[in-house]
C-alpha atoms as a PDB file:
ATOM      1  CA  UNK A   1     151.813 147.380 130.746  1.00  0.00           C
ATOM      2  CA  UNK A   2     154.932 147.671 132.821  1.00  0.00           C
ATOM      3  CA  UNK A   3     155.063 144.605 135.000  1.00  0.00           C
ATOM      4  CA  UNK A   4     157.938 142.979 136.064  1.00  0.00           C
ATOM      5  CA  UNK A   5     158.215 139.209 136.712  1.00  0.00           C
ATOM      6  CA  UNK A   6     159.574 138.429 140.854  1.00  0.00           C
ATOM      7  CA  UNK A   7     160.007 134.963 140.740  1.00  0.00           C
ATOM      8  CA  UNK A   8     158.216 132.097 139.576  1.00  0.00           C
ATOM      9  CA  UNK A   9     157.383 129.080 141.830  1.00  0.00           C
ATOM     10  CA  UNK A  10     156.298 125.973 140.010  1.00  0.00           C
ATOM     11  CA  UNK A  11     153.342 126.553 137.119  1.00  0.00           C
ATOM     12  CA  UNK A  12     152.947 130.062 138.269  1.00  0.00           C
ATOM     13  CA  UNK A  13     154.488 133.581 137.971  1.00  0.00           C
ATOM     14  CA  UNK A  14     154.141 137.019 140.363  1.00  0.00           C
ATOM     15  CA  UNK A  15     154.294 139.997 138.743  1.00  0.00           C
ATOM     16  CA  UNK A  16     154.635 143.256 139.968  1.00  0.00           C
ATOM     17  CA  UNK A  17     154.220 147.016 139.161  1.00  0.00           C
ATOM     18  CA  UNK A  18     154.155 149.362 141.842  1.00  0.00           C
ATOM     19  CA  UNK A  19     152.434 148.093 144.812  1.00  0.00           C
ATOM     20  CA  UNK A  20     150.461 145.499 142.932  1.00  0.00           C
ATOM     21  CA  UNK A  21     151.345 141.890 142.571  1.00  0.00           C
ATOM     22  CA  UNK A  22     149.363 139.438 140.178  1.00  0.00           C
ATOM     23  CA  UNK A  23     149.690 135.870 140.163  1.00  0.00           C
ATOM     24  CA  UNK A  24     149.876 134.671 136.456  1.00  0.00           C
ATOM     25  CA  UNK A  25     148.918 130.495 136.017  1.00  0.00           C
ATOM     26  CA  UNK A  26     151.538 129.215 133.336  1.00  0.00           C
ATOM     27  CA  UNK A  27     149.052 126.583 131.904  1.00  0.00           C
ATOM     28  CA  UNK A  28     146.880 126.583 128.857  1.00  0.00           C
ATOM     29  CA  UNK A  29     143.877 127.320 129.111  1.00  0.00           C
ATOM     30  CA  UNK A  30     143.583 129.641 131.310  1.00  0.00           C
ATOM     31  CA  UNK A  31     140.108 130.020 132.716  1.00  0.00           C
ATOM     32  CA  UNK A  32     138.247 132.758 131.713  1.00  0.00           C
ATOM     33  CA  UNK A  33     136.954 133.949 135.005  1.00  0.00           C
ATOM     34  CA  UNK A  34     141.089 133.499 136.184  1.00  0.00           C
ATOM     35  CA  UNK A  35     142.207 135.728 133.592  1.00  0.00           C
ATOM     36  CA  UNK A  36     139.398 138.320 134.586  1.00  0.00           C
ATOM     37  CA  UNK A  37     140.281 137.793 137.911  1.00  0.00           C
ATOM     38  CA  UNK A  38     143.923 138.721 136.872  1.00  0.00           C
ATOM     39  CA  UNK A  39     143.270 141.643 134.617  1.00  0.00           C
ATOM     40  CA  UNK A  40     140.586 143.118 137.871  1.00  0.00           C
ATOM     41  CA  UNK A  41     144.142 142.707 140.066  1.00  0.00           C
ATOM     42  CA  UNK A  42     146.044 144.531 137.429  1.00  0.00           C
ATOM     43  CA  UNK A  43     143.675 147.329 137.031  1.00  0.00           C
ATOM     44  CA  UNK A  44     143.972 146.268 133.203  1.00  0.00           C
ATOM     45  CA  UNK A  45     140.885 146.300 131.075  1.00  0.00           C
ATOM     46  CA  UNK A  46     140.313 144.048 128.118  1.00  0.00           C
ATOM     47  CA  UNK A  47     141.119 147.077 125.266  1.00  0.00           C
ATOM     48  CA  UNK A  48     144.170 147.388 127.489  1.00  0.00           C
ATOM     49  CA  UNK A  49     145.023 143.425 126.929  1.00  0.00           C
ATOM     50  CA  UNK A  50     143.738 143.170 123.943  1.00  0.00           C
ATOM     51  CA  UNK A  51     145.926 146.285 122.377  1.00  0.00           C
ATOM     52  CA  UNK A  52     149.113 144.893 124.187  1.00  0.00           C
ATOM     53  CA  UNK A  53     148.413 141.369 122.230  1.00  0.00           C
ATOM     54  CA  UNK A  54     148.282 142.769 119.385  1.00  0.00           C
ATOM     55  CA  UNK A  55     151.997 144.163 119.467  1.00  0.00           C
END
């Protein structure tokens, strides 16, 4: 997907690629509308997520 992690502060990570930054929640579970939320951020759709899973 080609992200990079920045930092991490606390429970949560920033990614970037490019100009876009996502904040990534380290718990479990994560929401379901957070990790849509996420994925909408990272211009990522579910095939996208679901193929890079599956590696």
């Amino acid at each position: 997907m080609g992200f990079i992690i920045v930092r991490q502060k606390g429970s949560h990570v920033f990614m970037q690629k490019r100009e876009a930054t996502v904040t990534v929640p380290l718990h479990n579970p994560v929401k379901r509308s957070t990790l849509k939320s996420i994925m909408n951020q990272a211009g990522v759709s579910l095939e996208e997520l679901l193929e890079h899973l599956r590696v």
